[in-house]
Protein backbone atom coordinates (compact mmCIF):
# COMPACT_ATOMS: atom_id res chain seq x y z
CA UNK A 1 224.91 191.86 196.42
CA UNK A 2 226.07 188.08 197.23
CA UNK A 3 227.65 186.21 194.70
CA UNK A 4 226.05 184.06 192.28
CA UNK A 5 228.82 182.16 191.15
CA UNK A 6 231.72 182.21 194.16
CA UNK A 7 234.47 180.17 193.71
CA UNK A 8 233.15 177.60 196.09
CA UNK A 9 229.65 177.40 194.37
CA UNK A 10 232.16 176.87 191.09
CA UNK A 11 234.18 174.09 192.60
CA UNK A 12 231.13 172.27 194.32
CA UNK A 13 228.94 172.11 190.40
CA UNK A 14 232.86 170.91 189.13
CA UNK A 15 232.98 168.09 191.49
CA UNK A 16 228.86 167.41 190.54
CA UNK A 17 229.77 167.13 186.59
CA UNK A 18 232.84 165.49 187.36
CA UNK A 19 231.23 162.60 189.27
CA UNK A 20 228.60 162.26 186.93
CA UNK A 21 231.16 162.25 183.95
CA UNK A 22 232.88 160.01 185.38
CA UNK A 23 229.79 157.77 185.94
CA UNK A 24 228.99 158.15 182.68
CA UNK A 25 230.09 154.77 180.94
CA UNK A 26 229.18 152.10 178.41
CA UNK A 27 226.26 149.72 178.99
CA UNK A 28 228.21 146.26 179.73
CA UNK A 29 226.94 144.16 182.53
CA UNK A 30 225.76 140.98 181.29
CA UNK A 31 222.95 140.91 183.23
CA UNK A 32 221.29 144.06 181.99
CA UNK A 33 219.64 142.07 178.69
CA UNK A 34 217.31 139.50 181.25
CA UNK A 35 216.85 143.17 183.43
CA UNK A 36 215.09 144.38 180.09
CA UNK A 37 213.61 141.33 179.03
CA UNK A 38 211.57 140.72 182.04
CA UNK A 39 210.52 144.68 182.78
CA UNK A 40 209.28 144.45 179.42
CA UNK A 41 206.71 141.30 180.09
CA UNK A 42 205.98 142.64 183.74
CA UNK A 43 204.25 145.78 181.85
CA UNK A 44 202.87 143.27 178.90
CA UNK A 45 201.59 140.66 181.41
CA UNK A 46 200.15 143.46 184.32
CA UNK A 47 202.46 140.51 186.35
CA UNK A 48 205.83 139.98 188.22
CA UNK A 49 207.45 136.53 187.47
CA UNK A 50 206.88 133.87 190.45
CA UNK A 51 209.06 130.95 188.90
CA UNK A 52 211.48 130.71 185.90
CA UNK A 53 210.46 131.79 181.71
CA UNK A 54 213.82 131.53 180.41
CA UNK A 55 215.55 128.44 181.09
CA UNK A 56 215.05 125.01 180.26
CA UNK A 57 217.37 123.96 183.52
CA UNK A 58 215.11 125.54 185.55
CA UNK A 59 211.79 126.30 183.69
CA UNK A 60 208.76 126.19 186.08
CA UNK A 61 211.27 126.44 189.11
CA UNK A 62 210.38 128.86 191.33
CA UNK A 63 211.97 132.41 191.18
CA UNK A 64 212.22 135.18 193.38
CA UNK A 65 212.67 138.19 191.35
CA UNK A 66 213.99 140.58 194.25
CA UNK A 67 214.66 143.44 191.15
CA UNK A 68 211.66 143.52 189.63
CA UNK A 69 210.87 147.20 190.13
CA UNK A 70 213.95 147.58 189.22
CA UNK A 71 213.28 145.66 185.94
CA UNK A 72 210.59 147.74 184.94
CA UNK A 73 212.23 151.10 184.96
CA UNK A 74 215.10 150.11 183.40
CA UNK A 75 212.55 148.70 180.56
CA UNK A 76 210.93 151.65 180.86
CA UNK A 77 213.61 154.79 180.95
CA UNK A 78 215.10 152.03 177.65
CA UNK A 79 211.55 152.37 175.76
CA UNK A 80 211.16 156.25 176.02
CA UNK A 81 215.37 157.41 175.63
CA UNK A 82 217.17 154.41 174.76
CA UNK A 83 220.60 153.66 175.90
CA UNK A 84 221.65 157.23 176.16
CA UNK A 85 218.82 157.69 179.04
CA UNK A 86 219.45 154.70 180.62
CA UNK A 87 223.76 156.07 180.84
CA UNK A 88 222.50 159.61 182.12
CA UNK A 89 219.78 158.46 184.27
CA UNK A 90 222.23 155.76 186.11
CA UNK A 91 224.50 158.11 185.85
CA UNK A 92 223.02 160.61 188.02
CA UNK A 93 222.16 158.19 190.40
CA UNK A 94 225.56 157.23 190.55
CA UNK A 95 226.97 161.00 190.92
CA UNK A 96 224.36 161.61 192.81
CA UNK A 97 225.04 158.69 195.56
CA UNK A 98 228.75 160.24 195.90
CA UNK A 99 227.44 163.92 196.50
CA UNK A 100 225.77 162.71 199.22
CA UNK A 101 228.99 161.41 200.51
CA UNK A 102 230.38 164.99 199.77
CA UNK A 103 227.61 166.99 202.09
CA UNK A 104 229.03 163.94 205.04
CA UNK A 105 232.74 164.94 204.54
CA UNK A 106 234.07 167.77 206.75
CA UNK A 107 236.72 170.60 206.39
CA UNK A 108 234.61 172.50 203.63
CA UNK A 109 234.37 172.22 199.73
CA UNK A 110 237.81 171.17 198.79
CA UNK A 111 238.64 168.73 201.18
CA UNK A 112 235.03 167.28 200.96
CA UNK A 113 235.58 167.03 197.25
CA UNK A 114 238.42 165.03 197.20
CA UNK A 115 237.42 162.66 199.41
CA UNK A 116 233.77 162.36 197.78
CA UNK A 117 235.72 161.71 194.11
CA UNK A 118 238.41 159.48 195.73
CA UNK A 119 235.49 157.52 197.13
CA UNK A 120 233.84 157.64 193.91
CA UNK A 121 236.99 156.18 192.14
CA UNK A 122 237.64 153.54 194.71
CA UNK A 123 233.66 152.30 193.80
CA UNK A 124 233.76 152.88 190.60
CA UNK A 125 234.62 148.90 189.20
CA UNK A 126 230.48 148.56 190.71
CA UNK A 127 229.12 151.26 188.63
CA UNK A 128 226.79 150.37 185.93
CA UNK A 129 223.21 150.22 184.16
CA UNK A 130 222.27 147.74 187.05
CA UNK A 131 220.06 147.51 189.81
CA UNK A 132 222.46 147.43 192.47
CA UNK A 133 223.05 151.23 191.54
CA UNK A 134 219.61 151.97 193.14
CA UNK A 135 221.22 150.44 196.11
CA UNK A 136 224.48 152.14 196.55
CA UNK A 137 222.21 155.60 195.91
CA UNK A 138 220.07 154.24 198.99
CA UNK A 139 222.84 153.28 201.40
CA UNK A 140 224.38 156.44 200.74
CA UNK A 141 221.21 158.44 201.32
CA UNK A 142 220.39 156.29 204.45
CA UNK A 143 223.83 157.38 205.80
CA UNK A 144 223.12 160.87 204.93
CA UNK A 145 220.05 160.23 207.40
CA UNK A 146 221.44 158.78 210.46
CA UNK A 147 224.04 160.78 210.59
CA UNK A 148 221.54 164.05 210.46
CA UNK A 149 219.29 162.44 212.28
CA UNK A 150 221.69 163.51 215.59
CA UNK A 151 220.92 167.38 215.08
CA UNK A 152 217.26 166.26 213.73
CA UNK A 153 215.70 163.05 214.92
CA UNK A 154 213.09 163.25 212.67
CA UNK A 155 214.15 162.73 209.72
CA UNK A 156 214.52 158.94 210.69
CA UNK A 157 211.22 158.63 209.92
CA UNK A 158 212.28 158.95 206.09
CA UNK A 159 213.57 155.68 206.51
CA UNK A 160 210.65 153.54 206.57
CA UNK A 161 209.04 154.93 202.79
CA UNK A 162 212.01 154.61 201.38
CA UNK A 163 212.75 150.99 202.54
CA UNK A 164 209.46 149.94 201.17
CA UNK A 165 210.68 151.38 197.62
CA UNK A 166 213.86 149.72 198.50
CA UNK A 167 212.88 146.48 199.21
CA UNK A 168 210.89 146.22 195.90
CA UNK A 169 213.78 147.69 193.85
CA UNK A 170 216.61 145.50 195.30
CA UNK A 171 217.89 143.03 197.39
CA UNK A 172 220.64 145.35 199.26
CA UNK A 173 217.52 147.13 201.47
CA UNK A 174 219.31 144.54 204.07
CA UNK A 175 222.06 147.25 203.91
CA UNK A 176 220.08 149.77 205.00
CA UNK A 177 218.56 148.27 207.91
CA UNK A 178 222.42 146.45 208.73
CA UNK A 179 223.23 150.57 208.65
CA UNK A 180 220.62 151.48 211.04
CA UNK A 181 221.32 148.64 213.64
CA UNK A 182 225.55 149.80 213.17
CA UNK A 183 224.61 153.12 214.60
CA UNK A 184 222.05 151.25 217.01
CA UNK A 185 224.73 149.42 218.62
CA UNK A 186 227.34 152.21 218.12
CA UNK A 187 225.30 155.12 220.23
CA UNK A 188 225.47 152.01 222.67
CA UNK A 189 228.95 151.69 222.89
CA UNK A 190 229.53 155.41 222.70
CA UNK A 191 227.24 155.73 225.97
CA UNK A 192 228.93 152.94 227.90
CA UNK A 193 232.75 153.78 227.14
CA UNK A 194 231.57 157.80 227.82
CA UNK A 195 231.31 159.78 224.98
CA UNK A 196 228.35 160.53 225.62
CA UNK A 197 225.59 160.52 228.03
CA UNK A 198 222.42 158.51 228.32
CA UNK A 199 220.27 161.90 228.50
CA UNK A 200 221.76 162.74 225.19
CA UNK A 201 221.01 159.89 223.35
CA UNK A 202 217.80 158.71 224.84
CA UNK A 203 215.13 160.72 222.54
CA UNK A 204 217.10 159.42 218.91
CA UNK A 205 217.77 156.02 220.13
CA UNK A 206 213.70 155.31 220.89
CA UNK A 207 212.78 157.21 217.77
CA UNK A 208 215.71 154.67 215.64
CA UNK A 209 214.80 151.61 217.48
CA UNK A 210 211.63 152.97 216.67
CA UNK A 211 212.40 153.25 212.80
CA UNK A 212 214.16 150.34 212.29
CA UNK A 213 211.13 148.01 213.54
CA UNK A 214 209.34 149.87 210.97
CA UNK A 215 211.75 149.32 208.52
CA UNK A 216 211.27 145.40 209.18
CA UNK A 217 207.41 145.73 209.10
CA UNK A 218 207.68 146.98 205.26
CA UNK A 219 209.78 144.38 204.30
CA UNK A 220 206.86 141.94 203.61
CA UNK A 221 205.40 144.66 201.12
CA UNK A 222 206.66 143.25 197.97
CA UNK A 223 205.45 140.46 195.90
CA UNK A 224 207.76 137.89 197.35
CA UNK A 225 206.21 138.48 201.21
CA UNK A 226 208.03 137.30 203.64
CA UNK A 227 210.69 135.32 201.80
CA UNK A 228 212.50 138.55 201.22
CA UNK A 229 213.60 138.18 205.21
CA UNK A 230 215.77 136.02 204.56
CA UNK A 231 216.59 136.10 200.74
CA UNK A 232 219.98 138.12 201.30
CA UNK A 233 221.19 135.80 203.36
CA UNK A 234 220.65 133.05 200.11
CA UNK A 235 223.32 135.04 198.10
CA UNK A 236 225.86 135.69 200.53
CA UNK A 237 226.63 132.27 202.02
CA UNK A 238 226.29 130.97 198.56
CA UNK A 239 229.82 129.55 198.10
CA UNK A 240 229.27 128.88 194.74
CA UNK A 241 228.49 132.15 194.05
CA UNK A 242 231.72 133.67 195.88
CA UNK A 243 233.92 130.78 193.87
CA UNK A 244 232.66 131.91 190.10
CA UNK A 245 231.75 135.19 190.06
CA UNK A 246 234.55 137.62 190.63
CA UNK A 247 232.96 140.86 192.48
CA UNK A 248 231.96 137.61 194.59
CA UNK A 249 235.21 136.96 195.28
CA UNK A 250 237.68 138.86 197.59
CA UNK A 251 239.16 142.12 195.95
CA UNK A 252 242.07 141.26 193.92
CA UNK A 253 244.78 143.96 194.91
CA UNK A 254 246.84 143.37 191.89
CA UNK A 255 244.46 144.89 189.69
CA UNK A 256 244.53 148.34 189.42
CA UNK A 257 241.16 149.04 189.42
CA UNK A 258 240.57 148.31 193.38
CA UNK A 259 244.07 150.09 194.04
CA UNK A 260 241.97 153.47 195.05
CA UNK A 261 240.07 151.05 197.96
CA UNK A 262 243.29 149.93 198.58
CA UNK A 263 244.71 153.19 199.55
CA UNK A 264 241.93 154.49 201.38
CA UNK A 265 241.95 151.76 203.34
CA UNK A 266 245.71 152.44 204.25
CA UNK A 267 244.85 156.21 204.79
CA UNK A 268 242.53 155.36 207.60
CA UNK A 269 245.08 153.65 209.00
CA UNK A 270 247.85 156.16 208.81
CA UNK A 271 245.26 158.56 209.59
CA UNK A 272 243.86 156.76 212.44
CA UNK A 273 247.83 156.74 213.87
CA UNK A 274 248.13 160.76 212.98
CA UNK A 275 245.33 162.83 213.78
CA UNK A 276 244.50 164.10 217.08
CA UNK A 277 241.36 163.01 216.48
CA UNK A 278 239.89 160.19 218.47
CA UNK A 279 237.60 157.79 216.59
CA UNK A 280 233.99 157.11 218.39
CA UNK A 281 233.29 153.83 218.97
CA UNK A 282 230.44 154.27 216.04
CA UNK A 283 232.85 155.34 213.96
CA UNK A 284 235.49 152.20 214.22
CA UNK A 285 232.60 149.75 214.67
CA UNK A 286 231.23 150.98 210.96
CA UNK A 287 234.55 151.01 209.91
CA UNK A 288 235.45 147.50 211.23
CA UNK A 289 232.09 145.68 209.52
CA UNK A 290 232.43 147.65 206.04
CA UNK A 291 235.95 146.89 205.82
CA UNK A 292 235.70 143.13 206.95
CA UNK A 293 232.56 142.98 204.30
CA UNK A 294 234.28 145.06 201.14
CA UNK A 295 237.82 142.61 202.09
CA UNK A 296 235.23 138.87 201.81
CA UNK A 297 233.74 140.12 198.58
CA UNK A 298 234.70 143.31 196.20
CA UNK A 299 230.81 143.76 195.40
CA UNK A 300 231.51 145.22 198.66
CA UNK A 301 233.97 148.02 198.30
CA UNK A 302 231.33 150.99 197.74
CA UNK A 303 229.67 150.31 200.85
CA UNK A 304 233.40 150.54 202.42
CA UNK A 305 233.69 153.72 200.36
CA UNK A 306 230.64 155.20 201.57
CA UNK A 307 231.32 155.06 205.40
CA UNK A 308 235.36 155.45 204.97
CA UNK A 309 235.89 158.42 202.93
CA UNK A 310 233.57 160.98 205.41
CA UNK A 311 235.33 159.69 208.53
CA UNK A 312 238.81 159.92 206.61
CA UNK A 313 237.87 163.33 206.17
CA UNK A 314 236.98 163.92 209.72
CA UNK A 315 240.44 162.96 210.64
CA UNK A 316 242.67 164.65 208.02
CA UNK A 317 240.63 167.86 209.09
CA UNK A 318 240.99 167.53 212.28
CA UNK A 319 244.76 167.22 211.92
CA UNK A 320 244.84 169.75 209.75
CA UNK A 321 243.67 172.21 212.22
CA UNK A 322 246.50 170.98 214.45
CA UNK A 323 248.54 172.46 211.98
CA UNK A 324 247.40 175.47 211.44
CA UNK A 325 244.16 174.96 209.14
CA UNK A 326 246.11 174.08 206.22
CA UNK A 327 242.65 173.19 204.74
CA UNK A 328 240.16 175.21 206.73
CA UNK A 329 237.08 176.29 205.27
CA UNK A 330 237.67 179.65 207.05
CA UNK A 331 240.45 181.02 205.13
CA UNK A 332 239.00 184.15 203.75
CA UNK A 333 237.80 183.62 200.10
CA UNK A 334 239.06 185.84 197.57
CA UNK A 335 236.67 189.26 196.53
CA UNK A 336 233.71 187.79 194.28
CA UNK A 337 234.19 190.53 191.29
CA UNK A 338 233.19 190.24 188.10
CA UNK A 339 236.04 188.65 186.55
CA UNK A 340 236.64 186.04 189.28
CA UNK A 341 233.02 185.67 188.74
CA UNK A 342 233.61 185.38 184.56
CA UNK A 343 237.01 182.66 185.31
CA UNK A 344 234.56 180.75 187.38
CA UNK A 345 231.46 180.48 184.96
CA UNK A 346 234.42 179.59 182.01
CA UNK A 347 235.59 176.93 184.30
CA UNK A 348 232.21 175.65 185.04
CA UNK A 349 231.21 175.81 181.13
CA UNK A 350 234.12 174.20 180.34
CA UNK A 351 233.54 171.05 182.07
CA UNK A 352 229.67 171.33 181.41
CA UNK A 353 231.59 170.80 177.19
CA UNK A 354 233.63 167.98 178.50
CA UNK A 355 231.14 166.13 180.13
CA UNK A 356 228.65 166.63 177.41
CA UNK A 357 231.29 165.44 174.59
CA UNK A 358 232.34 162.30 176.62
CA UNK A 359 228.75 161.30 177.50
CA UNK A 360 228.22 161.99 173.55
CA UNK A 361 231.05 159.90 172.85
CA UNK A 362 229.74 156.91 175.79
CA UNK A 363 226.50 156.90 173.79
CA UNK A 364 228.04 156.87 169.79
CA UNK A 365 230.22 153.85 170.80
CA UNK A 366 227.34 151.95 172.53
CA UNK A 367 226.86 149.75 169.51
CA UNK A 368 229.99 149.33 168.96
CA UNK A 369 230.48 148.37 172.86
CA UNK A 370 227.71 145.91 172.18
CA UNK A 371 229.16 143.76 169.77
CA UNK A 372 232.04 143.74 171.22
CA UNK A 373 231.42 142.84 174.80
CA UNK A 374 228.25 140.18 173.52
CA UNK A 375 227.99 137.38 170.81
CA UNK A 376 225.98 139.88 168.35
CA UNK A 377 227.06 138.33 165.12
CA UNK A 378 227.01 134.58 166.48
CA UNK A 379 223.09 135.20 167.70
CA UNK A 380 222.20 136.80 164.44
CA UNK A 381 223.62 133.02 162.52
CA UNK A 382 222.10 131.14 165.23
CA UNK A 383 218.85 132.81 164.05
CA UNK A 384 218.63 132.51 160.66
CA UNK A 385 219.88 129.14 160.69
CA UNK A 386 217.41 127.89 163.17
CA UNK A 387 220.11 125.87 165.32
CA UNK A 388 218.34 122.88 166.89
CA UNK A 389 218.08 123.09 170.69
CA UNK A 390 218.98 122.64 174.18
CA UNK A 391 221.55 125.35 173.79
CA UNK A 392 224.31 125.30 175.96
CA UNK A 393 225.93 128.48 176.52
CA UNK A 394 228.67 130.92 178.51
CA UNK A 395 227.09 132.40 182.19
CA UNK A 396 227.91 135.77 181.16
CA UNK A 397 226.03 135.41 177.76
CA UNK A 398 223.20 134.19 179.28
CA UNK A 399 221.24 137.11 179.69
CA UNK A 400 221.79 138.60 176.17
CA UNK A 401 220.38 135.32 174.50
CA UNK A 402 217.57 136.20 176.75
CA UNK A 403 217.37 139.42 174.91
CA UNK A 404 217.77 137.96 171.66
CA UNK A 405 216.40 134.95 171.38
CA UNK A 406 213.61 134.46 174.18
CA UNK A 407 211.31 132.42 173.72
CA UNK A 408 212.80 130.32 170.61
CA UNK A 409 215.64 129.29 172.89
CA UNK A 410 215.61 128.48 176.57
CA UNK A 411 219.00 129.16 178.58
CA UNK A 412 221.28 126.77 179.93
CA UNK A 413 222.14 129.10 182.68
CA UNK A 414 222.51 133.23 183.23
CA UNK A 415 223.63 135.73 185.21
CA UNK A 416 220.42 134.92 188.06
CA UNK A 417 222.92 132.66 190.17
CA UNK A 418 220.44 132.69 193.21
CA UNK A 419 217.74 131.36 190.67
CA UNK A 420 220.54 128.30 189.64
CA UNK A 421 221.86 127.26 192.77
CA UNK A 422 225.15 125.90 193.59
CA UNK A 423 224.42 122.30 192.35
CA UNK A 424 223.67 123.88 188.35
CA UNK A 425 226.65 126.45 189.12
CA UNK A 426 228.85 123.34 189.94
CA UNK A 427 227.52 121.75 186.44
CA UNK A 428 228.16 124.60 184.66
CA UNK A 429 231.75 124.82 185.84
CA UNK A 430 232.52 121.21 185.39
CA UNK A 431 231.34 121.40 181.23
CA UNK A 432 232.55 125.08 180.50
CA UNK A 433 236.23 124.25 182.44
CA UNK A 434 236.33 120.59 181.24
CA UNK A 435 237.29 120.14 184.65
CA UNK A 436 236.50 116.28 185.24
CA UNK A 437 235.34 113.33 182.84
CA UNK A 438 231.83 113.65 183.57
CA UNK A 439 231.50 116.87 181.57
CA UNK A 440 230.34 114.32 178.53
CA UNK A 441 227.84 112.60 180.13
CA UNK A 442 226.69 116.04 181.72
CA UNK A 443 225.78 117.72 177.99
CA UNK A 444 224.23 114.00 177.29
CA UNK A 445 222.19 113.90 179.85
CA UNK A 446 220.78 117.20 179.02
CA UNK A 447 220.68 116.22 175.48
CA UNK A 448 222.58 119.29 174.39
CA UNK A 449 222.28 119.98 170.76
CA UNK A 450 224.40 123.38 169.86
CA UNK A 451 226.81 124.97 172.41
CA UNK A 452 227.64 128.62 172.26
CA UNK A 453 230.52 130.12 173.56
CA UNK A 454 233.92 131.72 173.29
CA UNK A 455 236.22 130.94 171.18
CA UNK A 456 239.07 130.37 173.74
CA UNK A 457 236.39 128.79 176.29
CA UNK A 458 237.80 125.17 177.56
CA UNK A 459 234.77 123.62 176.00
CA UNK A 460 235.09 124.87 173.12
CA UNK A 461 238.84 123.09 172.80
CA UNK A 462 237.61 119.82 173.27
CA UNK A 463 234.44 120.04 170.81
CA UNK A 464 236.91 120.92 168.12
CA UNK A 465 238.10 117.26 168.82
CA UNK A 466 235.46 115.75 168.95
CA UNK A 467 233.98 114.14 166.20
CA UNK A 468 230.45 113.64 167.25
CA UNK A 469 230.40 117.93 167.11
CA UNK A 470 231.08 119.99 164.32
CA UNK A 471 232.01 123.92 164.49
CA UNK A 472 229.54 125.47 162.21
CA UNK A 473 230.29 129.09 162.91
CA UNK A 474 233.11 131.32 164.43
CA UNK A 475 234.35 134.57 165.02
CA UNK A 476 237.10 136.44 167.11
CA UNK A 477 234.69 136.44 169.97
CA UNK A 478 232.18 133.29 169.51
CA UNK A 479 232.16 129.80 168.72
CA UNK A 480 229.24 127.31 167.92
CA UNK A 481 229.11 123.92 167.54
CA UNK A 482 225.80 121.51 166.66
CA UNK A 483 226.13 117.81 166.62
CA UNK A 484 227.43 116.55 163.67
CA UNK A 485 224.12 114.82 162.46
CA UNK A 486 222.63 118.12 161.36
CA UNK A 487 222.82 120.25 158.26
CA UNK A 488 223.12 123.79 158.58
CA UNK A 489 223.12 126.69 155.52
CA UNK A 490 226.47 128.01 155.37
């Protein structure tokens, strides 16, 4: 009778808890409190937003809320389990994502293992309760396709269904189609510098070229219609955007946190130099836009991870065979008795406890984590003091006033940079950084009346010096200041 529990079945549910485990993390991205906010009105109002609610820089403006499925089921998987579902759910979406990258990587269990986690680990500075997790779950699964799709064309036609759920849930869908055009154009080259023949291809190119005009024809299918064509495009040549907000920016190497990318980025070199293997044209030309687009902007670095890691494993495996099949799936496995059988259900159990007591632990601290990473105890004063507005406050608080405080107090600005444009972003900059004179005359003109912030914020130097403001509250996190003309209850 065949095994229940080999050794391989063992090591593959150990890499699956692992990778969700690891996934498994704190709720901290600023803009997860707006995310909640507006799924909650979508299902009040039977509605999706069209222009701005929350600011008063922007109120009226028009908005195109690319996330807004997205928006209700994080509102929704928050109203029914709280944080802890929200952790598990984008946690398995997460884990999920990378064991899709596992079934891609060649050479058998092991060696697809530790190229699945040490993709997982080079991504892992994007991982969060966001909606750009449905996306890196979608590219990954869209890879998953086109790369079966060789042995069975067919299942290209799963592309177009899930582009339309895409294209409602975020705007990185143009990732998916940018994937499908990659191999498009790389079964081209491959055909014309003879690795393969045109006979070969012929039947999944038509059905591709085929699925990707599909693909385009859903695209309108959302509430935003056509706009979402070109909408991508407004974020990425935003250079506002890439100058303020970090996973905007280039990948800073010095932190440690992108040193995994780092390295597998110099594996495919050394491995490109060492294996025996010879890269197809596909391969390099996926290789060469994922690396150009993970080095211009670290939001980046999963898609990188995604396509690298699988073809990293291709080569290593192939030169592994070279030399004698140092990690061949073929070596004969051990006899399945009992007590192998008994060592590998302990093994399994055991990290089944440790992922369930650090996901336990993820979800005790999450209050804790909260207060911490967000002005809670500044909000609560500005509350029950009644603060006069405008309120001029930090980007990356922005969406947790929204939380808070909506619809008492309009924003100054939040985490929806597309919404704000590179003209407000500038503004922002210029106040927050004190970085020119007009920074004055900016919160005049806008007849700012209390300013929230951090403590150590630039703007929060000069107000202390200032005697037409007065600090009326602050903490080891937060700072606010009114204009001096008004009373507050201390």
């Amino acid at each position: 009778m065949t095994s229940l529990l080999t050794t391989r079945r063992a090591f593959v549910a150990v890499v699956a808890i692992g990778l969700f485990t690891m996934a498994a993390r704190n709720v901290t991205d600023p803009d997860v409190w707006w995310h909640l906010r507006t799924g909650q009105l979508i299902l009040q109002n039977h509605a999706v937003f069209h222009t701005d609610p929350y600011s008063f820089t922007k109120l009226g403006q028009p908005w195109v809320n690319h996330e807004w499925l997205s928006d209700v089921l994080i509102f929704s998987i928050y109203r029914l389990a709280g944080w802890g579902g929200l952790i598990v759910t984008f946690a398995a979406i997460t884990s999920a994502a990378f064991m899709l990258v596992f079934l891609r990587c060649e050479g058998g269990p092991y060696l697809a293992g530790a190229f699945a986690v040490w993709a997982a680990t080079a991504s892992a500075p994007a991982w969060g309760v966001r909606p750009q997790t449905f996306s890196l779950f979608l590219a990954s699964l869209f890879l998953f396709l086109l790369e079966r799709s060789y042995a069975r064309p067919r299942v290209l036609w799963y592309t177009v269904p899930l582009m339309l759920i895409w294209v409602n849930l975020h705007a990185g869908f143009a990732v998916g189609i940018a994937f499908m055009a990659l191999f498009l154009a790389g079964d081209v080259l491959d055909i014309a510098l003879g690795f393969g023949e045109w006979s070969q291809f012929q039947g999944r190119l038509r059905k591709l070229s085929i699925a990707i005009v599909g693909c385009l024809a859903v695209v309108p299918l959302n509430p935003y219609g056509m706009r979402m064509y070109w909408y991508p495009l407004k974020t990425v040549y935003s250079k506002s955007i890439e100058g303020y907000i970090s996973e905007w920016s280039s990948p800073n190497f010095h932190q440690s946190m992108y040193l995994p990318a780092l390295l597998l980025l110099l594996a495919i070199l050394v491995a490109a130099a060492l294996s025996p293997l010879r890269l197809r044209p596909r391969d390099v030309l996926l290789l060469s836009v994922t690396t150009w687009a993970a080095l211009h902007s670290a939001r980046h670095v999963p898609l990188f991870a995604l396509v690298a890691a699988p073809i990293l494993g291709k080569m290593v495996y192939a030169w592994s065979r070279e030399k004698r099949n140092l990690f061949d799936s073929g070596i004969k496995a051990p006899p399945q008795n009992s007590g192998r059988q008994l060592v590998n259900g302990i093994v399994v159990a055991a990290f089944l406890v440790f992922g369930a007591f650090r996901v336990g632990h993820v979800l005790n601290a999450q209050s804790d984590v909260e207060k911490r990473s967000f002005p809670f105890s500044a909000v609560s004063f500005l509350q029950e003091n009644r603060l006069p507005g405008p309120l001029f406050n930090s980007y990356n608080w922005g969406g947790y006033l929204i939380w808070r405080l909506y619809p008492e107090y309009p924003v100054y600005i939040d985490g929806r940079a597309d919404l704000y444009g590179d003209g407000l972003l500038d503004q922002f900059a210029s106040i927050y950084q004190i970085s020119n004179s007009s920074w004055r005359a900016s919160l005049d003109g806008l007849a700012i009346r209390t300013v929230l912030v951090p403590s150590d914020a630039p703007i929060a130097s000069a107000l202390r010096l200032s005697p037409d403001w007065k600090q009326v509250y602050e903490d080891r996190q937060a700072v606010i200041f009114c204009e001096t003309n008004h009373q507050v209850n201390q």
